[in-house]
Structure formats: C-alpha cells, structure tokens
N, C-alpha and C. Protein backbone atom coordinates (compact mmCIF):
# COMPACT_ATOMS: atom_id res chain seq x y z
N UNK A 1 81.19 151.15 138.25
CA UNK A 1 81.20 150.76 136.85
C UNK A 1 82.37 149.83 136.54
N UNK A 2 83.61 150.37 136.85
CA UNK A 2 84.96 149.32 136.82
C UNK A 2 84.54 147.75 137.16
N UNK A 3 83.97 148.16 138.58
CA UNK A 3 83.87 146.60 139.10
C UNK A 3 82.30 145.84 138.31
N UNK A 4 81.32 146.45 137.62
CA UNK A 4 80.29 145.28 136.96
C UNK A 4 81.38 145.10 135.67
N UNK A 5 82.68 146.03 134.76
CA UNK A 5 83.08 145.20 133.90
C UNK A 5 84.33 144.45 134.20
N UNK A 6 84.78 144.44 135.32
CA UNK A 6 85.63 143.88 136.24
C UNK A 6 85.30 142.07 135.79
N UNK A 7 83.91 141.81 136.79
CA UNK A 7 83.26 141.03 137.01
C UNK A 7 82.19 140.38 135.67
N UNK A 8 81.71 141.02 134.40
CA UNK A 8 81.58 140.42 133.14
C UNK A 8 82.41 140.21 132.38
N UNK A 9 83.68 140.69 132.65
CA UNK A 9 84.66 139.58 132.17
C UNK A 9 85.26 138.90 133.02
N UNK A 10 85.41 138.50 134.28
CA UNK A 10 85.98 137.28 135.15
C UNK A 10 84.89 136.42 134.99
N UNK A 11 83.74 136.69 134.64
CA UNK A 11 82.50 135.36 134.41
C UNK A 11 82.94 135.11 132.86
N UNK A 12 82.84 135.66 132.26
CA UNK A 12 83.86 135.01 130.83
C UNK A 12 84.67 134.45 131.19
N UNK A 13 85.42 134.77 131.60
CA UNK A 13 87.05 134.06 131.40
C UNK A 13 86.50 132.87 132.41
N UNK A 14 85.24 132.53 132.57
CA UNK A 14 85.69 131.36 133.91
C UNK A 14 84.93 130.22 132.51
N UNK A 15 83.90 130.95 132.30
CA UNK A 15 83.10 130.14 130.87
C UNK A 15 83.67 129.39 130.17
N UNK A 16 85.05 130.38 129.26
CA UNK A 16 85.68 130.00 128.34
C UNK A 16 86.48 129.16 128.91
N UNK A 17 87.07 128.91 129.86
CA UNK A 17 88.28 128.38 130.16
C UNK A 17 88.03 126.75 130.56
N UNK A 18 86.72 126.84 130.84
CA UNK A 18 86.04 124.93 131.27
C UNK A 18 85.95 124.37 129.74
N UNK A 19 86.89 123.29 129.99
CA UNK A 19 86.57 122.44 128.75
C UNK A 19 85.83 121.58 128.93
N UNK A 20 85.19 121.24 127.62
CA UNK A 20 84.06 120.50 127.22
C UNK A 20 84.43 119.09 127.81
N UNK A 21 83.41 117.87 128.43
CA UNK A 21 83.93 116.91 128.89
C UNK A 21 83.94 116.32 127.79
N UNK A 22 85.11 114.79 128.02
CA UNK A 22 86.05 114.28 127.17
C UNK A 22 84.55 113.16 126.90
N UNK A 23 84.39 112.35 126.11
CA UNK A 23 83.13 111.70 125.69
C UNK A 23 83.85 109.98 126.51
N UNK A 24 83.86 109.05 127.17
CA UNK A 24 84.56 107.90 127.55
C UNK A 24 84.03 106.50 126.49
N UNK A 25 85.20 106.12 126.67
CA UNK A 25 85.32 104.98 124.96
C UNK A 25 86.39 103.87 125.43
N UNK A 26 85.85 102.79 125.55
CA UNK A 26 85.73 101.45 126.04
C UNK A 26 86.73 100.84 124.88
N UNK A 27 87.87 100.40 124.56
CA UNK A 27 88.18 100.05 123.29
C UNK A 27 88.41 98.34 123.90
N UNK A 28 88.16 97.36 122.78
CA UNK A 28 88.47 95.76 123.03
C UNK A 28 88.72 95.26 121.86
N UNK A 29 89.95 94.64 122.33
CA UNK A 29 90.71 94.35 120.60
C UNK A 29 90.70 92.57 120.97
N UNK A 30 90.36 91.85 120.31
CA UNK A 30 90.74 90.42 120.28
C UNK A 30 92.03 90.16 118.78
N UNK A 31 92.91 90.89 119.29
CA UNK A 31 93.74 90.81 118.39
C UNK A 31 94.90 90.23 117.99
N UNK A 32 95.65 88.87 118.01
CA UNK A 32 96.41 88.34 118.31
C UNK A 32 97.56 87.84 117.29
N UNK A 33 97.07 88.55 115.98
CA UNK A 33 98.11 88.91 114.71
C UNK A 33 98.91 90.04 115.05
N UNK A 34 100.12 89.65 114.61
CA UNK A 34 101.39 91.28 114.71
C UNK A 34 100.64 92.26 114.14
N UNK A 35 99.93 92.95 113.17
CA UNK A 35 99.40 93.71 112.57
C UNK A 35 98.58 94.07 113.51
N UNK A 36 97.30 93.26 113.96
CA UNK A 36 95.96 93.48 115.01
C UNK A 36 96.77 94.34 115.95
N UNK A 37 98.09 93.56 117.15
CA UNK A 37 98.57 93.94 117.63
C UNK A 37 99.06 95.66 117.84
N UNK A 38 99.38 95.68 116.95
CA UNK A 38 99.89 96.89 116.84
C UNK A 38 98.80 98.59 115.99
N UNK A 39 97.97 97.75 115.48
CA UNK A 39 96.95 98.19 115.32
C UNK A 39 95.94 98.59 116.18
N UNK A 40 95.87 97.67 117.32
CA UNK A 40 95.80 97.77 118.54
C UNK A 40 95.83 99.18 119.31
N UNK A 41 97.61 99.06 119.58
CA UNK A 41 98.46 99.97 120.01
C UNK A 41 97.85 101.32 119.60
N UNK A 42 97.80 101.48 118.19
CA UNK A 42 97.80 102.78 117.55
C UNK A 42 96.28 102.87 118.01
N UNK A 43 95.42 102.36 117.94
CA UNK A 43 93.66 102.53 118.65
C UNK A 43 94.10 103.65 119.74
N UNK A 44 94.64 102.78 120.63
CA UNK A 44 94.40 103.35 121.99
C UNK A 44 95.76 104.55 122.42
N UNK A 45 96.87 104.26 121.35
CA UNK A 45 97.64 105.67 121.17
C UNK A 45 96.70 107.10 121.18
N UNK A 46 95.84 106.72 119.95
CA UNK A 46 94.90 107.91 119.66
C UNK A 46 93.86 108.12 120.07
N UNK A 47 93.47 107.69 121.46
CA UNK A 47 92.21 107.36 122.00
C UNK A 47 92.87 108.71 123.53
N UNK A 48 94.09 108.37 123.48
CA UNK A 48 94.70 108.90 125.36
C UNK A 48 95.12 110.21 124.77
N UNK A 49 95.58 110.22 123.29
CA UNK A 49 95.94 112.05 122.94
C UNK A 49 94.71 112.73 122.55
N UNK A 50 93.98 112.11 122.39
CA UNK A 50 92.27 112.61 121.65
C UNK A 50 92.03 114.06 122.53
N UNK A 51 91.64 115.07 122.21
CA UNK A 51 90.86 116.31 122.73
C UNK A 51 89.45 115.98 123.04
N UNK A 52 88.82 114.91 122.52
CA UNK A 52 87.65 114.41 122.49
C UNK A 52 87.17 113.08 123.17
N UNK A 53 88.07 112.31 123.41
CA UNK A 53 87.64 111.21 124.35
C UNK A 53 88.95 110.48 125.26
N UNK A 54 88.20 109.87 126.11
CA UNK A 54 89.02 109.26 126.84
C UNK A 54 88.83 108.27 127.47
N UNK A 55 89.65 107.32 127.69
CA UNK A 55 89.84 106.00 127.59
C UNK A 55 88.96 105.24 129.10
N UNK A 56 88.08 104.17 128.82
CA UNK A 56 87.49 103.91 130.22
C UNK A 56 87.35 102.51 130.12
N UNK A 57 87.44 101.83 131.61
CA UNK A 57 87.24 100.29 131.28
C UNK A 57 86.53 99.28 131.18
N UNK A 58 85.19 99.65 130.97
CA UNK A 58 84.17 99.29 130.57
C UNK A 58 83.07 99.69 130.02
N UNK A 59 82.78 99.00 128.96
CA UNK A 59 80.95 98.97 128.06
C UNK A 59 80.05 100.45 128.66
N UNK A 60 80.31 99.49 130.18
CA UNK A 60 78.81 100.27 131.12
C UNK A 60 79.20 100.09 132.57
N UNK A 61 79.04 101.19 133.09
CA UNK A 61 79.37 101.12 134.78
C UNK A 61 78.08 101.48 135.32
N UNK A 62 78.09 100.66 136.72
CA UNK A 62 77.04 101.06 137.87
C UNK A 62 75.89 99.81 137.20
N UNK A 63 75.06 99.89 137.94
CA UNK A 63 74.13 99.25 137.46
C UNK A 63 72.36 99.74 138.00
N UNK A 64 71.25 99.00 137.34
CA UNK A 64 70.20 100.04 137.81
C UNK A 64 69.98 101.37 137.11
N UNK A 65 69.61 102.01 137.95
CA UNK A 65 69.12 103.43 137.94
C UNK A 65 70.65 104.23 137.62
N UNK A 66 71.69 103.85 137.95
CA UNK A 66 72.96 104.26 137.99
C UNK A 66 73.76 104.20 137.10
N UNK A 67 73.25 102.71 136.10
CA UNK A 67 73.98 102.64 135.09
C UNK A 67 74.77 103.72 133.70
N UNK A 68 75.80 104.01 134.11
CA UNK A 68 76.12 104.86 132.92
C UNK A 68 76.89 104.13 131.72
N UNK A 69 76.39 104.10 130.31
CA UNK A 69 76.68 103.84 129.05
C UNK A 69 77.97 104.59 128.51
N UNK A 70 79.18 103.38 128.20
CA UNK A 70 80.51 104.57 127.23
C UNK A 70 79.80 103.96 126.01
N UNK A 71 80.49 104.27 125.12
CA UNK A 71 80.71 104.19 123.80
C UNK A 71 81.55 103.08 123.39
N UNK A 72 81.59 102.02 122.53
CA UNK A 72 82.80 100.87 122.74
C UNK A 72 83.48 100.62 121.31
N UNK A 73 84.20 100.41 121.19
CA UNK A 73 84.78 99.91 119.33
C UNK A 73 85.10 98.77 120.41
N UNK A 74 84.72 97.22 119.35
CA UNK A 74 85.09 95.98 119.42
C UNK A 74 85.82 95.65 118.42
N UNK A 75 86.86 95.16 118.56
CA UNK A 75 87.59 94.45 117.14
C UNK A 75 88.25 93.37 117.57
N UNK A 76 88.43 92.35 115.76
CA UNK A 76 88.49 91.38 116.19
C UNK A 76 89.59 91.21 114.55
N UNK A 77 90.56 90.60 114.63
CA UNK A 77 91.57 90.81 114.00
C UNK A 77 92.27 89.35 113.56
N UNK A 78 91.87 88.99 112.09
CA UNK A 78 93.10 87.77 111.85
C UNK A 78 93.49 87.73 110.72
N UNK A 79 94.77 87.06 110.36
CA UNK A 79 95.43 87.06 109.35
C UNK A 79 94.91 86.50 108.61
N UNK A 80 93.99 86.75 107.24
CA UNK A 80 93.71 85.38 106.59
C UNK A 80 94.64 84.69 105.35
N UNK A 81 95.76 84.83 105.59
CA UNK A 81 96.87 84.03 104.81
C UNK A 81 97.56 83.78 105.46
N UNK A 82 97.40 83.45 106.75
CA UNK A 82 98.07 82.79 108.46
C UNK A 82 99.60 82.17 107.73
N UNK A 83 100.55 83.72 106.99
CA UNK A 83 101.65 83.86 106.75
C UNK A 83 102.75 84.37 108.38
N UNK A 84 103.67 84.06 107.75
CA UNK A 84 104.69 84.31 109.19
C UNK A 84 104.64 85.71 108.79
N UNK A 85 105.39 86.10 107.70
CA UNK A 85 105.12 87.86 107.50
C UNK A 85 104.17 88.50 108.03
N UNK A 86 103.05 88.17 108.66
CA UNK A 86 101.94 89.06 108.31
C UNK A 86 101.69 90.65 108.00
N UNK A 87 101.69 89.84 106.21
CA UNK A 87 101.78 91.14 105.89
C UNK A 87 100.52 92.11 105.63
N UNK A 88 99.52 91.18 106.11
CA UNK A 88 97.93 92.12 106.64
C UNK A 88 97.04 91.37 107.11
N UNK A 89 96.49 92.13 107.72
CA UNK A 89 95.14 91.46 108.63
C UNK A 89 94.02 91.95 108.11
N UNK A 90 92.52 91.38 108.74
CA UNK A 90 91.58 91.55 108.25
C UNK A 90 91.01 92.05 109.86
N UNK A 91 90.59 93.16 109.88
CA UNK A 91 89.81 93.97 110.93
C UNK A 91 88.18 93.68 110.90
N UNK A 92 87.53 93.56 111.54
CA UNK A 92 86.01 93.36 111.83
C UNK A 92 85.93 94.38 113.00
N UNK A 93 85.25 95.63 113.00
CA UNK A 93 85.21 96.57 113.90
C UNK A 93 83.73 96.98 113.95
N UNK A 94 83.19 97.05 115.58
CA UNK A 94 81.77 96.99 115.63
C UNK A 94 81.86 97.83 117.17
N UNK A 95 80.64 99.08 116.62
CA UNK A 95 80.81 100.19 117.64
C UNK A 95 79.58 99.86 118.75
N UNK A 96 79.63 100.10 119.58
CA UNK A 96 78.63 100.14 120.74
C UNK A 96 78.30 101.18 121.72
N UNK A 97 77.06 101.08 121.98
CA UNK A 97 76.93 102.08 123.40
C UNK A 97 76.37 101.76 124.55
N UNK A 98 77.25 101.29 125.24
CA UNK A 98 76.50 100.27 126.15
C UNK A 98 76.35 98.71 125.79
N UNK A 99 75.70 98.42 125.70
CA UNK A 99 75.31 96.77 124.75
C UNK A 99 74.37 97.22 123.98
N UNK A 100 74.33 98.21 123.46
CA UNK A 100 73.56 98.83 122.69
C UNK A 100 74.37 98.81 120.89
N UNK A 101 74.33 97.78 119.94
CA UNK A 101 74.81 97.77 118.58
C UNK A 101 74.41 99.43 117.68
N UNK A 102 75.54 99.92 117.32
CA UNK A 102 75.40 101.07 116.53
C UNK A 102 75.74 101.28 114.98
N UNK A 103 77.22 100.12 114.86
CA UNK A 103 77.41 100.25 113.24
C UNK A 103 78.60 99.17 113.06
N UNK A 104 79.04 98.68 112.19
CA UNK A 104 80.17 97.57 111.95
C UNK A 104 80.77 98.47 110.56
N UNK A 105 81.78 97.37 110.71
CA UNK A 105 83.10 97.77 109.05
C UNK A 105 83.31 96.78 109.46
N UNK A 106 84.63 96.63 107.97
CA UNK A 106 85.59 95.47 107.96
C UNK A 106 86.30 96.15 106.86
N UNK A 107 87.55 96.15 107.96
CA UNK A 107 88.93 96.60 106.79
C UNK A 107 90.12 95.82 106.18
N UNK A 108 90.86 95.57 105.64
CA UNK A 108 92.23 95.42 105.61
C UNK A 108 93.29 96.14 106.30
N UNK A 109 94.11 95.49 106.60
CA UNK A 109 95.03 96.78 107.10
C UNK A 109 96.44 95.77 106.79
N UNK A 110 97.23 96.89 106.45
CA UNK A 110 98.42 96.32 105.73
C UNK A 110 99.64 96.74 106.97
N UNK A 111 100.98 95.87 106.69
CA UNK A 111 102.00 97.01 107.86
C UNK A 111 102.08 98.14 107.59
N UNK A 112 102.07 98.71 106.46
CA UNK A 112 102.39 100.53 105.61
C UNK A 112 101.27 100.99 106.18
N UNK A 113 100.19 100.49 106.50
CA UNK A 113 99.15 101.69 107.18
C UNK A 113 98.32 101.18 107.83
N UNK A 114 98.98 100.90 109.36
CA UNK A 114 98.83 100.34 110.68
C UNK A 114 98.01 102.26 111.41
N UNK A 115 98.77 102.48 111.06
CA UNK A 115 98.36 104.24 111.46
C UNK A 115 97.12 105.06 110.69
N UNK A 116 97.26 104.82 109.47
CA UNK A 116 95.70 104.62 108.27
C UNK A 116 94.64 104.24 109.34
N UNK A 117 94.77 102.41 109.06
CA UNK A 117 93.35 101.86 109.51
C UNK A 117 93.24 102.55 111.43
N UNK A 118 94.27 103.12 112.24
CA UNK A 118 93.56 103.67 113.38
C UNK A 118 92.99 104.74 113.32
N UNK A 119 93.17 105.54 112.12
CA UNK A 119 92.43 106.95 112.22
C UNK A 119 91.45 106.84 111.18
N UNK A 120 91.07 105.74 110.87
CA UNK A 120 89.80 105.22 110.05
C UNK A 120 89.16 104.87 111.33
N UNK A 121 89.02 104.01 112.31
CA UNK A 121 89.03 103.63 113.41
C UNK A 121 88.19 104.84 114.02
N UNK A 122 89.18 105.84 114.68
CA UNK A 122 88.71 106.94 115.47
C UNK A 122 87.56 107.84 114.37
N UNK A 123 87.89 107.74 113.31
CA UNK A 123 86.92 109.12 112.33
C UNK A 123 85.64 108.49 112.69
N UNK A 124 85.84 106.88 112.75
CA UNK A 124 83.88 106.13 112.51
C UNK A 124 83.56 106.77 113.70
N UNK A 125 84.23 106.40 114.63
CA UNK A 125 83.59 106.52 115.70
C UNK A 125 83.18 108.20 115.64
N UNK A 126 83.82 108.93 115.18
CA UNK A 126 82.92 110.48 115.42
C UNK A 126 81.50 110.79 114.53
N UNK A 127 81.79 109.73 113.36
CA UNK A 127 80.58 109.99 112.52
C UNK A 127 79.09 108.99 114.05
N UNK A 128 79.35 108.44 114.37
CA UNK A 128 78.56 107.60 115.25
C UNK A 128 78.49 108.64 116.59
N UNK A 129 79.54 109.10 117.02
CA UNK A 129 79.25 109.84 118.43
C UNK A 129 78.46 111.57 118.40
N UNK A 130 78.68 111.24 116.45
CA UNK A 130 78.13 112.65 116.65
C UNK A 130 76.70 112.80 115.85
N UNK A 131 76.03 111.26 115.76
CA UNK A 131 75.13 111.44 115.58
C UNK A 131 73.91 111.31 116.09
C-alpha cells in the first residue's frame, strides 16, 4: 500500500514539475530612430524574461513537410518630426505566423513610455497567441 501511494505521488510530482513549452517569437524591428531603438531593446528585454515565450531567429524553420511556423511582431519605426530630440516615434507593428498576416497597430511612443509601448507590444501579441 505505502509503495502504490509512494508512486501516485512521484507521478504527480513528475506532472507538475514539467513546464509548459515556451511559445517561439521571431521579433524584427526596422528601427533606426533613438526611440525605435530602444523601444526595440525593451521588445526583446521582455521577450527573454517572458514565462511564456522565447526568442527565435526566424518567421519559419525547416522547410516542406518540416516546416515549423513562430509567431513574428514586425515593426517599423520613424520619427515623423525628423527632430534631433526625438522626442517620439511613430510605431507600425504587424504580427505574423509564419508568413501568415494576423493583425497590425500603430502607436506613438514617446521617451516617458518607451517601456508602455513594449508591454502594449507583448499584451497584442497574447490577445493573438491566444486566440
């Protein structure tokens, strides 16, 4: 008797203890404003601490029968008052799966919330990965 509840809980504890795989997410910034830049940064800051995804370097790997599909945020980033300050950029962000089109935005993003528009960034993408 010891050893069947011995053994229904070492098969628990082996259950619980496998974490869920991380979902892989392709990020590509054409970003070449200080703001984009660093906006950038903060993307893929919160992409490598994520519990939920992790960072891969391409769209789509393998090809064929083999091909496996990530998930992608594209952005594309410019100042449109091409000021030396730049004191904001204009974001165009467009999600993918594969070469597969899923959803677009377009934000502002100011220097005060470089950290804002990345976790606007990561939230789309969960409303999209989790649907």
């Amino acid at each position: 008797m010891k050893f069947i509840a011995f053994f229904a809980l070492f098969c628990a504890s082996i259950v619980l203890a496998q974490a869920p795989a991380k979902t892989p997410v392709h990020f590509d910034c054409s970003c070449d404003d200080n703001i984009g830049a660093r906006y950038a940064t903060a993307v893929r800051d919160l992409i490598a601490v994520s519990p939920r995804y992790q960072s891969t370097g391409a769209f789509k790997e393998g090809s064929g029968a083999d091909t496996k599909w990530n998930y992608g945020i594209r952005v594309t980033s410019i100042n449109p008052f091409n000021d030396e300050g730049n004191s904001s950029t204009a974001l165009a962000v467009v999600f993918t799966y594969g070469e597969l089109y899923l959803d677009s935005y377009i934000q502002v993003c100011g220097v005060a919330k470089i950290q804002s528009c990345a976790a606007t960034t990561i939230a789309m993408l969960d409303k999209r990965v989790s649907n």
